[in-house]
ModelCIF file with pLDDT and N, C-alpha, C, O atoms, coordinates in Angstrom:
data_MODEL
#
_entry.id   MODEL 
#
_entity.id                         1 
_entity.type                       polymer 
_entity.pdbx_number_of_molecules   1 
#
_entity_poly.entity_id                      1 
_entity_poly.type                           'polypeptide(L)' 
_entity_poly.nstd_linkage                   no 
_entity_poly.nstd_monomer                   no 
_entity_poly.pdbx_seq_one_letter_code       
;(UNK)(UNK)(UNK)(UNK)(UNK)(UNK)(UNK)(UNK)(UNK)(UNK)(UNK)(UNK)(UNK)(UNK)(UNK)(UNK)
(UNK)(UNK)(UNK)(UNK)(UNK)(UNK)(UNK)(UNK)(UNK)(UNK)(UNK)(UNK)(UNK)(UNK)(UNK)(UNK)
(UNK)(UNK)(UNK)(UNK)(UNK)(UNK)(UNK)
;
_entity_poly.pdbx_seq_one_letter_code_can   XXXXXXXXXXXXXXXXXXXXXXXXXXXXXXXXXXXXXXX 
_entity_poly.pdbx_strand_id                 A 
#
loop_
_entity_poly_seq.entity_id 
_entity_poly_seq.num 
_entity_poly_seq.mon_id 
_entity_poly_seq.hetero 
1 1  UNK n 
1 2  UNK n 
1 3  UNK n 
1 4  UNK n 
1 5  UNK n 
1 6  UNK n 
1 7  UNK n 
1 8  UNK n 
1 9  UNK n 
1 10 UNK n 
1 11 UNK n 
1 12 UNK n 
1 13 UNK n 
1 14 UNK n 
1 15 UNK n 
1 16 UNK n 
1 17 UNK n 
1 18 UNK n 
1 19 UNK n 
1 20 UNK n 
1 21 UNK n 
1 22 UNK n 
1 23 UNK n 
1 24 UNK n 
1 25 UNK n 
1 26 UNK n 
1 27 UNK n 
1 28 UNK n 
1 29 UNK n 
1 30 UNK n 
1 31 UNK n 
1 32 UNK n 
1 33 UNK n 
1 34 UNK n 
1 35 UNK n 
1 36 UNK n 
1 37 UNK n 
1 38 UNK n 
1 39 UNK n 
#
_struct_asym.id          A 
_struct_asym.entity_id   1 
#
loop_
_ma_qa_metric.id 
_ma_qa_metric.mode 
_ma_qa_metric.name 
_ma_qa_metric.software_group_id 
_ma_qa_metric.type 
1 global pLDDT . pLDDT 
2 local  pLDDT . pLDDT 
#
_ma_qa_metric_global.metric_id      1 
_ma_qa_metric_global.metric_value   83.62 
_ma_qa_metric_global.model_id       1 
_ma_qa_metric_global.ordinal_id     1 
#
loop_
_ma_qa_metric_local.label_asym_id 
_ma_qa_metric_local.label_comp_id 
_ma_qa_metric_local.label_seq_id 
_ma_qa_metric_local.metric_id 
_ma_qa_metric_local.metric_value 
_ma_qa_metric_local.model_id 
_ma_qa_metric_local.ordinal_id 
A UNK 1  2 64.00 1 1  
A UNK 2  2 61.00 1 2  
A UNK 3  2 63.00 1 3  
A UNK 4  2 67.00 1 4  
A UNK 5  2 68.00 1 5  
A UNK 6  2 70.00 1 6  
A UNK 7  2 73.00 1 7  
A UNK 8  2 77.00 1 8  
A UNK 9  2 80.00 1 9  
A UNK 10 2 85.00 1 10 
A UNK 11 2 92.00 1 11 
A UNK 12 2 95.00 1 12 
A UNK 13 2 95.00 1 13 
A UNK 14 2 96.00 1 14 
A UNK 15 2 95.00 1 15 
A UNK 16 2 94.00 1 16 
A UNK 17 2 90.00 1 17 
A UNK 18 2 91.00 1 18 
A UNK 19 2 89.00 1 19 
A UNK 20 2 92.00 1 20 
A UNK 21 2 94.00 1 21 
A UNK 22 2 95.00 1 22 
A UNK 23 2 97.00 1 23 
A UNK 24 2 97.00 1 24 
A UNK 25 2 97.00 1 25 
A UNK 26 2 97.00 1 26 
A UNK 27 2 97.00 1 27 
A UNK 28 2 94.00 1 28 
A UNK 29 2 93.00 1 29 
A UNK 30 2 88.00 1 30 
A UNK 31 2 87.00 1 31 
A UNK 32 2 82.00 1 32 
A UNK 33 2 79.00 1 33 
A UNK 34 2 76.00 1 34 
A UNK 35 2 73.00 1 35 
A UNK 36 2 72.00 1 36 
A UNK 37 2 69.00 1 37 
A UNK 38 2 70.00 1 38 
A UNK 39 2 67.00 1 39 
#
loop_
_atom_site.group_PDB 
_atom_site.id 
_atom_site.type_symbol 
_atom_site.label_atom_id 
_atom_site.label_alt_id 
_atom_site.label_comp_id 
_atom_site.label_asym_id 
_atom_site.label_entity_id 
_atom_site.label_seq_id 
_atom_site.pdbx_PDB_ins_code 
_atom_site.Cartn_x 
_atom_site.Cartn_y 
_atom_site.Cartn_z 
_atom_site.occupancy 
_atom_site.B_iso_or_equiv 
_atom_site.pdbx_formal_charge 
_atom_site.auth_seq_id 
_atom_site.auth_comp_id 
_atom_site.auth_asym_id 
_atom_site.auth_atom_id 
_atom_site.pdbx_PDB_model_num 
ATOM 1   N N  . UNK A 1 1  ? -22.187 -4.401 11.708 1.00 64.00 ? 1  UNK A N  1 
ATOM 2   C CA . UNK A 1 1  ? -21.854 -2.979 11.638 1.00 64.00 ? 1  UNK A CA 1 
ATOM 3   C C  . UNK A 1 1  ? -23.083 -2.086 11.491 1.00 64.00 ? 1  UNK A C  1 
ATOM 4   O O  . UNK A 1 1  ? -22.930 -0.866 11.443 1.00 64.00 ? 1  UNK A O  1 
ATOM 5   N N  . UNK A 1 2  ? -24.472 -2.720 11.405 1.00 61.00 ? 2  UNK A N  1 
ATOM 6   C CA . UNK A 1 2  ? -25.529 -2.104 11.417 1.00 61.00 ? 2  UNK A CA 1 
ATOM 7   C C  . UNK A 1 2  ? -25.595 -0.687 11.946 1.00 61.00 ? 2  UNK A C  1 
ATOM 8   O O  . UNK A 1 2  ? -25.691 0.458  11.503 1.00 61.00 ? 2  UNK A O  1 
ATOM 9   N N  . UNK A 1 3  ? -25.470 -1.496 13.446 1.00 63.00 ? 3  UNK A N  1 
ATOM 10  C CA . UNK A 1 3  ? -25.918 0.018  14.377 1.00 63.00 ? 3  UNK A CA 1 
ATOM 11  C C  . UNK A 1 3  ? -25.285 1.147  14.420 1.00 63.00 ? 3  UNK A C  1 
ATOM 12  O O  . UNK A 1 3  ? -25.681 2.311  14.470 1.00 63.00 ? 3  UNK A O  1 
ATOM 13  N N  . UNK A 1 4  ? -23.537 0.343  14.380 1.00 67.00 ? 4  UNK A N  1 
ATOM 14  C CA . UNK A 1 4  ? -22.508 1.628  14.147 1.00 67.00 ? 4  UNK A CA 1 
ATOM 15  C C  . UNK A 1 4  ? -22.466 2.497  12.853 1.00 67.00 ? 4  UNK A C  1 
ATOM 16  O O  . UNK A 1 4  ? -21.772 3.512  12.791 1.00 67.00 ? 4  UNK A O  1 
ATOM 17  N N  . UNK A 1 5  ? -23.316 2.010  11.722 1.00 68.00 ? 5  UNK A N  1 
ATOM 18  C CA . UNK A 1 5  ? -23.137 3.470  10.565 1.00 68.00 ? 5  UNK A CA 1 
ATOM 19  C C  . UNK A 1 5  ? -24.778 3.512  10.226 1.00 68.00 ? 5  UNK A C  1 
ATOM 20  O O  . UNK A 1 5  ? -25.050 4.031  9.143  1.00 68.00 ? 5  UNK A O  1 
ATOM 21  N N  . UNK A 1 6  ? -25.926 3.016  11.047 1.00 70.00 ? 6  UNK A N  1 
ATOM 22  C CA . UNK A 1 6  ? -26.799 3.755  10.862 1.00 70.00 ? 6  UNK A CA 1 
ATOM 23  C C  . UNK A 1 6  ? -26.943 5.120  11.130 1.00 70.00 ? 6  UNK A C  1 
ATOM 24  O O  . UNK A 1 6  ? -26.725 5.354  12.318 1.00 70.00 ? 6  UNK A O  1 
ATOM 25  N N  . UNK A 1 7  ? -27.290 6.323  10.324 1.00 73.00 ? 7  UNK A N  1 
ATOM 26  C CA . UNK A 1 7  ? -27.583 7.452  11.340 1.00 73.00 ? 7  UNK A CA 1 
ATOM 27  C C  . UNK A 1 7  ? -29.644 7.444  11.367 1.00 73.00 ? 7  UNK A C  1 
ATOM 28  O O  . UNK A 1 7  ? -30.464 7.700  12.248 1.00 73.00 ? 7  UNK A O  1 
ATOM 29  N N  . UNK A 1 8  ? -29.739 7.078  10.141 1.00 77.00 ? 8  UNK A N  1 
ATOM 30  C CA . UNK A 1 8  ? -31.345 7.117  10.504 1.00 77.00 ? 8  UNK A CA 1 
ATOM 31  C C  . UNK A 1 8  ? -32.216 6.201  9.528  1.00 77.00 ? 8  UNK A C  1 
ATOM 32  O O  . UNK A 1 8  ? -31.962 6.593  8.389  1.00 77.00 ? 8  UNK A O  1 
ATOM 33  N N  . UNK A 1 9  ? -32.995 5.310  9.488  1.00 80.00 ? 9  UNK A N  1 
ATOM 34  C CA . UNK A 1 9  ? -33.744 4.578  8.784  1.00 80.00 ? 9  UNK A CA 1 
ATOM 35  C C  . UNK A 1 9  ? -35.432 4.357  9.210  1.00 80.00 ? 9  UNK A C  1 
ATOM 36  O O  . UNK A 1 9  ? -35.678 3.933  10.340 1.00 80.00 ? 9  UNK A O  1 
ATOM 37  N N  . UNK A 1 10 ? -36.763 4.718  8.091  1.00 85.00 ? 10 UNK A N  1 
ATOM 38  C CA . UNK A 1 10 ? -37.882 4.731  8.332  1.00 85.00 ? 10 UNK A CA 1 
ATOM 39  C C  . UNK A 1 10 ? -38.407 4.244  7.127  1.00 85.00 ? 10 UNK A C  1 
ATOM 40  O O  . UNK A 1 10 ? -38.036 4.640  6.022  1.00 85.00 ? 10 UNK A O  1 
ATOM 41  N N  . UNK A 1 11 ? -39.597 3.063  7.396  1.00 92.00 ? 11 UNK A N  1 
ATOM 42  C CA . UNK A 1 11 ? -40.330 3.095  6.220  1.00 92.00 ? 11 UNK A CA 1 
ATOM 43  C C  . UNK A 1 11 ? -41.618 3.143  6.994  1.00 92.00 ? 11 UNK A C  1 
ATOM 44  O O  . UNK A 1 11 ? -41.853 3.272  8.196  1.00 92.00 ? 11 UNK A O  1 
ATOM 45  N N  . UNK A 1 12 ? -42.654 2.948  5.552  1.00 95.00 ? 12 UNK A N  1 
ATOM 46  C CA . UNK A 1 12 ? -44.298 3.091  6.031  1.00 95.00 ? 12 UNK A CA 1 
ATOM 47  C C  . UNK A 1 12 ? -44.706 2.672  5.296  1.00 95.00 ? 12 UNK A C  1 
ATOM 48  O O  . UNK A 1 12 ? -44.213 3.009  4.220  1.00 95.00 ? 12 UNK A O  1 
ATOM 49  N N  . UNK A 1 13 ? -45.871 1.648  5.220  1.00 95.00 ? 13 UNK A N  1 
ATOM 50  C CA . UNK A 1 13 ? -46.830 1.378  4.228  1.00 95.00 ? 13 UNK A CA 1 
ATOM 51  C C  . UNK A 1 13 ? -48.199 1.402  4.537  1.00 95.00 ? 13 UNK A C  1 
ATOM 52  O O  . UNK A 1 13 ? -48.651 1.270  5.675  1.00 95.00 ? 13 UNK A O  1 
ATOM 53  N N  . UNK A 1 14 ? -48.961 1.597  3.350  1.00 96.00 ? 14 UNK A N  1 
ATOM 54  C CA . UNK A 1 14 ? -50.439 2.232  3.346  1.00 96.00 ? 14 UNK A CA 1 
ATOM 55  C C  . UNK A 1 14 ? -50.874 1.085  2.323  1.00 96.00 ? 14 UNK A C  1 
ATOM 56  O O  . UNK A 1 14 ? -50.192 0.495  1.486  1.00 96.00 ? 14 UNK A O  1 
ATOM 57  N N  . UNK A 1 15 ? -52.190 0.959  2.646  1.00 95.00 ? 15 UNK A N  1 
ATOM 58  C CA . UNK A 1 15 ? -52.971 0.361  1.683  1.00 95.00 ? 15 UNK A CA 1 
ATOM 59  C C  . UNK A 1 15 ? -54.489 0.760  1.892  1.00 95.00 ? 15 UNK A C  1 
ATOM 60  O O  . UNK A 1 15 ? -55.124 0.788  2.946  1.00 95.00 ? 15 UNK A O  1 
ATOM 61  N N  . UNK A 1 16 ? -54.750 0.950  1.079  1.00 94.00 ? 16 UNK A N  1 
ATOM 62  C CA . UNK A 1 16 ? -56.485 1.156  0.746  1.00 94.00 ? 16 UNK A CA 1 
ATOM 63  C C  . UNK A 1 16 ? -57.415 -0.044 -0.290 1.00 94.00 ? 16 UNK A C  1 
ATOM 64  O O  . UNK A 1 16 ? -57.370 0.059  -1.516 1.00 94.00 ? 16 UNK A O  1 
ATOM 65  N N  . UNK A 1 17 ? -58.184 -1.089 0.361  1.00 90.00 ? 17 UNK A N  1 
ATOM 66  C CA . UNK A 1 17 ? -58.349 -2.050 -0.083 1.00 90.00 ? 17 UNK A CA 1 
ATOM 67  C C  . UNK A 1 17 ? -59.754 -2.381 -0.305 1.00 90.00 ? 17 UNK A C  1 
ATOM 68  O O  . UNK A 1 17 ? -60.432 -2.159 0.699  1.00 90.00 ? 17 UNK A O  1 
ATOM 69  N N  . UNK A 1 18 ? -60.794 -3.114 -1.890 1.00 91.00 ? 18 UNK A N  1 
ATOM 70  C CA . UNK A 1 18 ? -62.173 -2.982 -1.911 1.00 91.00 ? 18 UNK A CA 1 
ATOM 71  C C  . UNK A 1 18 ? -61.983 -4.416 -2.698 1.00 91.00 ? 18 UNK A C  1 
ATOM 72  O O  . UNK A 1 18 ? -61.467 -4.486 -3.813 1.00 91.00 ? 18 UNK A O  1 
ATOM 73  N N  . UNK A 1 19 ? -62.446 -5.484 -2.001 1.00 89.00 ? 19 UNK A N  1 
ATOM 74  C CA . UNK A 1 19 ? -62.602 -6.603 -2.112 1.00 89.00 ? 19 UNK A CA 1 
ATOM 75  C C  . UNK A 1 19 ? -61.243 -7.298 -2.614 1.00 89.00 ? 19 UNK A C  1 
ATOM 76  O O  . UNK A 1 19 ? -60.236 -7.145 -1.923 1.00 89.00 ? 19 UNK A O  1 
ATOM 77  N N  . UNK A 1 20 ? -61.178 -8.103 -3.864 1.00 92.00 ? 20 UNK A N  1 
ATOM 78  C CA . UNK A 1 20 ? -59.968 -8.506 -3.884 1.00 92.00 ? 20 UNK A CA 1 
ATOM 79  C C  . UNK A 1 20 ? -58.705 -7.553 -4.539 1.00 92.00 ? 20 UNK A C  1 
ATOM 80  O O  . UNK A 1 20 ? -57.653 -7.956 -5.034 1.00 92.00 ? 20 UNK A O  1 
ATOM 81  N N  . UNK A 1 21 ? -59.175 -6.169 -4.368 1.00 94.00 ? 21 UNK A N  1 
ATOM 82  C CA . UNK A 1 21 ? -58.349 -5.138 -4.730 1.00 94.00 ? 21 UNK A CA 1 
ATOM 83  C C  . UNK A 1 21 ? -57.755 -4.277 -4.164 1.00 94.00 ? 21 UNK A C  1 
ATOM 84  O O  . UNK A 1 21 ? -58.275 -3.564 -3.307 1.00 94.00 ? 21 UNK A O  1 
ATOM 85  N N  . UNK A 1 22 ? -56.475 -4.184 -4.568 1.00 95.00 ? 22 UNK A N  1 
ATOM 86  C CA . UNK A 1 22 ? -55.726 -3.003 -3.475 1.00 95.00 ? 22 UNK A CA 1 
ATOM 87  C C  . UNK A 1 22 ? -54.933 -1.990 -4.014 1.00 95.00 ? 22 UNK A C  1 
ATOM 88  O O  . UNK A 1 22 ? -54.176 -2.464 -4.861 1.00 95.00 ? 22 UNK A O  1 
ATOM 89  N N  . UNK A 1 23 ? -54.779 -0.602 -3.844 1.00 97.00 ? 23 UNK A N  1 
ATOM 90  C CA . UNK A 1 23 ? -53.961 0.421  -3.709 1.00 97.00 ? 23 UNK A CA 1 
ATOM 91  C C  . UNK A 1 23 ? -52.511 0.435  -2.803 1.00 97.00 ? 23 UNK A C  1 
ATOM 92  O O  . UNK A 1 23 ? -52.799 0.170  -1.636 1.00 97.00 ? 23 UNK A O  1 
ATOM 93  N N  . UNK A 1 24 ? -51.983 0.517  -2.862 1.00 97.00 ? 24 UNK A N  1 
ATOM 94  C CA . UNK A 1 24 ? -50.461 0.436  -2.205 1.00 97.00 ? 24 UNK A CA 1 
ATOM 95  C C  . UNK A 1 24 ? -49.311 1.002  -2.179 1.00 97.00 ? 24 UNK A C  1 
ATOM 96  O O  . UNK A 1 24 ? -48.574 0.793  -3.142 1.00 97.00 ? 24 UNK A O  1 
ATOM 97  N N  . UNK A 1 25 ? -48.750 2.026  -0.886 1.00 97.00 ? 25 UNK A N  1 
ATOM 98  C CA . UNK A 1 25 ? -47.462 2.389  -1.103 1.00 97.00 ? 25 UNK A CA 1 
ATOM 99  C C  . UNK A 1 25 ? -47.052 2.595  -0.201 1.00 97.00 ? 25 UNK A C  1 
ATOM 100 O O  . UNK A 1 25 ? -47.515 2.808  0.920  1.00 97.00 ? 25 UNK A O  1 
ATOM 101 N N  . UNK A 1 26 ? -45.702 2.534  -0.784 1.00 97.00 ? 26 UNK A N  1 
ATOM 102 C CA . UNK A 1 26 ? -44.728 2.337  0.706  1.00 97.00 ? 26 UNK A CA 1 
ATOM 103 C C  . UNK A 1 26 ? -43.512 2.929  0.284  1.00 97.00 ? 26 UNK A C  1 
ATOM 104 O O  . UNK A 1 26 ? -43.044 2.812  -0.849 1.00 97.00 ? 26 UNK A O  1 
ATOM 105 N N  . UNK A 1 27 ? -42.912 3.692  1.401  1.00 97.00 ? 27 UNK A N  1 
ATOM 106 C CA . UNK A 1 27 ? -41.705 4.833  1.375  1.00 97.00 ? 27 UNK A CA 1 
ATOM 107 C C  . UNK A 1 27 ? -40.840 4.204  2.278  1.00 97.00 ? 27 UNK A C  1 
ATOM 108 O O  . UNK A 1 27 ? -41.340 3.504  3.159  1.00 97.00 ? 27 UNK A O  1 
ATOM 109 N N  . UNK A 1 28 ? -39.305 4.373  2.186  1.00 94.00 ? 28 UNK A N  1 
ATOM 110 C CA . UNK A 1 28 ? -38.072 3.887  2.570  1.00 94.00 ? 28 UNK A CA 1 
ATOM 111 C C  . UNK A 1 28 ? -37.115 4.911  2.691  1.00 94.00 ? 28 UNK A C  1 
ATOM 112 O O  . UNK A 1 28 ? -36.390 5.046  1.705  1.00 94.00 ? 28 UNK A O  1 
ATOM 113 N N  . UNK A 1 29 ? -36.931 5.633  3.597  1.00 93.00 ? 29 UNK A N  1 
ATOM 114 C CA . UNK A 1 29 ? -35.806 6.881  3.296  1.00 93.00 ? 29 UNK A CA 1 
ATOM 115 C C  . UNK A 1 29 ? -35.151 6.082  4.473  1.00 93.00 ? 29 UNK A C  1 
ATOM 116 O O  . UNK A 1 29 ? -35.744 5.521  5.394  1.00 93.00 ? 29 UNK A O  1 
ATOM 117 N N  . UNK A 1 30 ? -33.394 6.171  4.180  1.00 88.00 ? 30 UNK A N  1 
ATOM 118 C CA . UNK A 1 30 ? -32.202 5.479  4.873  1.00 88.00 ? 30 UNK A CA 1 
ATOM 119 C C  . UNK A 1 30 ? -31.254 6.266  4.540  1.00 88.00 ? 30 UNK A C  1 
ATOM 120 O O  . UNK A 1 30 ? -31.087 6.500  3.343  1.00 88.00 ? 30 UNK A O  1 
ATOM 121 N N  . UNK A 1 31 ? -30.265 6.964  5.691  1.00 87.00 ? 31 UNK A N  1 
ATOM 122 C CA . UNK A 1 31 ? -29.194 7.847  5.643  1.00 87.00 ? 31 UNK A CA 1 
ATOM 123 C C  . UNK A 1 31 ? -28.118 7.185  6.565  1.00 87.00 ? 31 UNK A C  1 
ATOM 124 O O  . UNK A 1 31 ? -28.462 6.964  7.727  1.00 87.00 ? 31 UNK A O  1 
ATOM 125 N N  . UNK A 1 32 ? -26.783 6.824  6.154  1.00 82.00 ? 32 UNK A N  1 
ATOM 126 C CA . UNK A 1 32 ? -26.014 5.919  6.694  1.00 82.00 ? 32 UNK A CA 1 
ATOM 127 C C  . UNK A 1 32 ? -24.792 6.442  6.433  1.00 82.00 ? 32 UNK A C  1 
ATOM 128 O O  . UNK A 1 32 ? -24.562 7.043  5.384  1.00 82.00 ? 32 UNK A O  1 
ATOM 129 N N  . UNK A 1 33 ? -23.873 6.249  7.404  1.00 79.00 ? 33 UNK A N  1 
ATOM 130 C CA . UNK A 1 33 ? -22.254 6.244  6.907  1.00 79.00 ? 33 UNK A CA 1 
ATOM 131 C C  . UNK A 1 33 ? -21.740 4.911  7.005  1.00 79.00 ? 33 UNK A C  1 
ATOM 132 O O  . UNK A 1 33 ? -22.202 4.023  7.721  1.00 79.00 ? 33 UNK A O  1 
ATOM 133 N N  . UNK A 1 34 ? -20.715 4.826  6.208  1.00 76.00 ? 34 UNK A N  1 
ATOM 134 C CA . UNK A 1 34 ? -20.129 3.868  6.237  1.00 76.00 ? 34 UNK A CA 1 
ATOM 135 C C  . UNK A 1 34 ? -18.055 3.287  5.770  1.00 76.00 ? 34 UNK A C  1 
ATOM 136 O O  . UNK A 1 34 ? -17.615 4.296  5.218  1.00 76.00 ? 34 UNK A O  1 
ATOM 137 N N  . UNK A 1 35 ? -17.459 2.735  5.789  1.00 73.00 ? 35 UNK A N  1 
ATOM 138 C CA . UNK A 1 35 ? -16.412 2.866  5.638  1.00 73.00 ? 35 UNK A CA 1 
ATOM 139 C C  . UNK A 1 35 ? -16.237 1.823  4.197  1.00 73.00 ? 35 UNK A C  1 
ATOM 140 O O  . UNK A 1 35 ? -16.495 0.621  4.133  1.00 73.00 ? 35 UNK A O  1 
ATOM 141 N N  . UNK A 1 36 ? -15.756 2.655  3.187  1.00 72.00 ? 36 UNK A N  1 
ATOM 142 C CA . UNK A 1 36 ? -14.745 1.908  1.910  1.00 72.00 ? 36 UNK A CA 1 
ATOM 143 C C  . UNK A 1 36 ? -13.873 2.026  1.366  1.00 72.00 ? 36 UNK A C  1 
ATOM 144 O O  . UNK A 1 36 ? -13.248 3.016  1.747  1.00 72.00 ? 36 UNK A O  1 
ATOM 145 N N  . UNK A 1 37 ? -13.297 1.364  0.379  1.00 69.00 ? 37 UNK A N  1 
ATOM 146 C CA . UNK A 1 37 ? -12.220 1.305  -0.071 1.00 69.00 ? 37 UNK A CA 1 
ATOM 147 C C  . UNK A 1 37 ? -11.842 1.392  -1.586 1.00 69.00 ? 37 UNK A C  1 
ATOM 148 O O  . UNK A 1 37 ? -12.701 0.820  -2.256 1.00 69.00 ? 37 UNK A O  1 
ATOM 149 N N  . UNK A 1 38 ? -10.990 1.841  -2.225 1.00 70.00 ? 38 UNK A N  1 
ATOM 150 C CA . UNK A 1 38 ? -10.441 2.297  -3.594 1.00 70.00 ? 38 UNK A CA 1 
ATOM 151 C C  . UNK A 1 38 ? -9.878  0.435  -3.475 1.00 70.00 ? 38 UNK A C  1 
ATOM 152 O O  . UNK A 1 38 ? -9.830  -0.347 -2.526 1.00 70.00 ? 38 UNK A O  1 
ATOM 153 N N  . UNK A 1 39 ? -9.502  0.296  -5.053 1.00 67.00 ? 39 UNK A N  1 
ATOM 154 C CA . UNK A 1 39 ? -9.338  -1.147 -5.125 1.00 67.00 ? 39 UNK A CA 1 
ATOM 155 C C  . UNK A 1 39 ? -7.608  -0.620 -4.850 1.00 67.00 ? 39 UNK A C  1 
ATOM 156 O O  . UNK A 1 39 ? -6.710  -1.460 -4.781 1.00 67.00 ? 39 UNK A O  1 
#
């Protein structure tokens, strides 16, 4: 059902790195419909 209630999904990651050290981040924005149910 992926494709049918995606409306939009993006991530990105960055790193800035000085020997065995690293800086790091990463963003995830996801906007979806989908179908549920009351018990």
């Amino acid at each position: 059902d992926i494709l049918d209630n995606l409306d939009f999904a993006f991530m990105a990651t960055a790193e800035a790195r000085y020997d065995r050290y690293s800086i790091v981040g990463d963003v995830v924005y996801v906007k979806l419909g989908a179908d549920a149910h009351t018990p």
